[in-house]
C-alpha atoms as a PDB file:
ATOM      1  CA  UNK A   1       8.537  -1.044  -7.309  1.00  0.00           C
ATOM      2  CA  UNK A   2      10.653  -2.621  -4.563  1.00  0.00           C
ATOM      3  CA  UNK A   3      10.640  -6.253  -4.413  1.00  0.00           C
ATOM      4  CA  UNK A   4      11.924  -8.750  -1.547  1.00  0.00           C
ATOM      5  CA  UNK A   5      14.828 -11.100  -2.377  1.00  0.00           C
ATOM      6  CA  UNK A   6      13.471 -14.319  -3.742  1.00  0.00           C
ATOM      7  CA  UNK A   7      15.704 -17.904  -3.143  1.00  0.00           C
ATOM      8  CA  UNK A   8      17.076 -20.129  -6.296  1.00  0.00           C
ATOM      9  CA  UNK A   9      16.109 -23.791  -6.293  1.00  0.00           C
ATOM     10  CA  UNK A  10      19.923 -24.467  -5.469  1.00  0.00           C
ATOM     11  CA  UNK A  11      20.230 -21.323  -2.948  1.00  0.00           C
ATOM     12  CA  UNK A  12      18.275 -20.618   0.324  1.00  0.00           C
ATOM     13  CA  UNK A  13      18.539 -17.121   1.335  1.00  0.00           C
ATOM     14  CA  UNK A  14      20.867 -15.722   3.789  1.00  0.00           C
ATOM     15  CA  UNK A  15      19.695 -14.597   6.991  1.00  0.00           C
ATOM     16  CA  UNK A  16      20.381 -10.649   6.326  1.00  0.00           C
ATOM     17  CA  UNK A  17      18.377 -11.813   3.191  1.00  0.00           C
ATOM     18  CA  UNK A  18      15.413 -13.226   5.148  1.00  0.00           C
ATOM     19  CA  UNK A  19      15.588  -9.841   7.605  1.00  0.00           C
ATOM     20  CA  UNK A  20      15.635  -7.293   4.462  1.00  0.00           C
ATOM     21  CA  UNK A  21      12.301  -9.034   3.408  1.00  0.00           C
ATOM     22  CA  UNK A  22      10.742  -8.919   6.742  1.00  0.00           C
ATOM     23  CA  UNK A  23      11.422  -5.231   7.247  1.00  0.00           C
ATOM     24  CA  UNK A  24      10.171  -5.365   3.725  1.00  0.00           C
ATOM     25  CA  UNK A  25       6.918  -6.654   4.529  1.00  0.00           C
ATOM     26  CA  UNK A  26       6.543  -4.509   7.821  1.00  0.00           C
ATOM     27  CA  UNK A  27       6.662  -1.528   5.464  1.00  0.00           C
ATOM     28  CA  UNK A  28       4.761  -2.706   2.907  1.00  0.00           C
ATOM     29  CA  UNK A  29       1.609  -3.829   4.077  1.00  0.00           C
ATOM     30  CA  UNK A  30      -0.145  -1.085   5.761  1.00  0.00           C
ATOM     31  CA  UNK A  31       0.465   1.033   1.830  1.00  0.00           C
ATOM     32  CA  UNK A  32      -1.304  -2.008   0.689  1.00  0.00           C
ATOM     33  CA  UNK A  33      -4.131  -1.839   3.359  1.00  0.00           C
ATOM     34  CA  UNK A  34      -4.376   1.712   2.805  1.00  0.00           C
ATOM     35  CA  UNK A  35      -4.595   1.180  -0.750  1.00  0.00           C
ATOM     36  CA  UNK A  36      -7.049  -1.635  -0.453  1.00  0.00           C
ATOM     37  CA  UNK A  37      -9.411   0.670   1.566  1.00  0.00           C
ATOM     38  CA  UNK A  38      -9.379   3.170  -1.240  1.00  0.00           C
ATOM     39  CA  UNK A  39     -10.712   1.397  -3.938  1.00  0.00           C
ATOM     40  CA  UNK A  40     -13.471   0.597  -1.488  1.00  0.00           C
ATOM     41  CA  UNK A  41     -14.914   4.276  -2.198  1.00  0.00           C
ATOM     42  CA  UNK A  42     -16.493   4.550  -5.636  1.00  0.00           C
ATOM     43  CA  UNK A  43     -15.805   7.707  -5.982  1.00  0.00           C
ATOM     44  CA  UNK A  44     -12.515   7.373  -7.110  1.00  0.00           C
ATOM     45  CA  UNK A  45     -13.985   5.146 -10.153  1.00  0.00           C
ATOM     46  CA  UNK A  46     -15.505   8.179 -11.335  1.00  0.00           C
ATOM     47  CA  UNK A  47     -12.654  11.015 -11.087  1.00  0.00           C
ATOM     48  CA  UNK A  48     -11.937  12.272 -14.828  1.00  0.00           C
ATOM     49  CA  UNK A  49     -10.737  15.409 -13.638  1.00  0.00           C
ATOM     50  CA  UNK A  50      -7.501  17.075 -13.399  1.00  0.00           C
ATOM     51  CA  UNK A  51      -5.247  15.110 -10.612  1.00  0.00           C
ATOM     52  CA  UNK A  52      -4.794  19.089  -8.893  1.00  0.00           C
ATOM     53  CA  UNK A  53      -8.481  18.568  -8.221  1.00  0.00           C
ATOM     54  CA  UNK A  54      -8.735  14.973  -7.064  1.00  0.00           C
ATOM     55  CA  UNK A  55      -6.224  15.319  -4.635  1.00  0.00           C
ATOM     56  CA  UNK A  56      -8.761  17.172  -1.952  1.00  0.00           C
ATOM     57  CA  UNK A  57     -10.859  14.096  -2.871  1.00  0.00           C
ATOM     58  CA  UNK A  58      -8.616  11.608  -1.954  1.00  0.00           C
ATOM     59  CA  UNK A  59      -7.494  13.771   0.772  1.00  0.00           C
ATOM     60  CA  UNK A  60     -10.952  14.101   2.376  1.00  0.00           C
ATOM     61  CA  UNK A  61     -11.180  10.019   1.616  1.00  0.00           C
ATOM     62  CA  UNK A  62      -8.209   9.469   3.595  1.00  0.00           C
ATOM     63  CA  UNK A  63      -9.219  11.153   6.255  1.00  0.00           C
ATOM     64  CA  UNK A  64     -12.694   8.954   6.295  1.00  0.00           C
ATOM     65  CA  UNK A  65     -10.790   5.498   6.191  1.00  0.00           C
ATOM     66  CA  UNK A  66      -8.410   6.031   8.873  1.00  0.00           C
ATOM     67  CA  UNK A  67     -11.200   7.356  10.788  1.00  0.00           C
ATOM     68  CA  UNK A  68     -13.103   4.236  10.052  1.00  0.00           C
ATOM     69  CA  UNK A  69     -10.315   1.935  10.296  1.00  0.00           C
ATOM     70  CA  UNK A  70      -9.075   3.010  13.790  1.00  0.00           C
ATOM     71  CA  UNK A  71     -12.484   2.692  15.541  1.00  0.00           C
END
């Protein structure tokens, strides 16, 4: 996991700091939204199956959430 830089009570960050965390954060959050949409579909609660298999699943999944999400 990548993690931002995070200031010490006797250390603000510098500004190349503050910059790495924003381009962080511009990176970051649409994996998060995209993962956050995903455990919207129960279906994915019930895969027990080899991961070879659930990948078409999640595929096909993917495929309904952006369509969903760009409308």
């Amino acid at each position: 996991m990548v993690t931002g830089y995070k200031a010490a009570r006797n250390r603000s960050l510098t500004r190349g700091q503050k910059l790495a965390n924003r381009v962080l954060v511009a990176v970051r959050a649409p994996v998060e939204h995209g993962f956050a949409h995903l455990k919207n579909w129960r279906a994915l609660g019930k895969v027990r199956t080899d991961p070879r298999c659930a990948t078409a699943q999640v595929r096909a999944l993917l495929v309904l959430t952006n369509r969903e999400v760009s409308r």
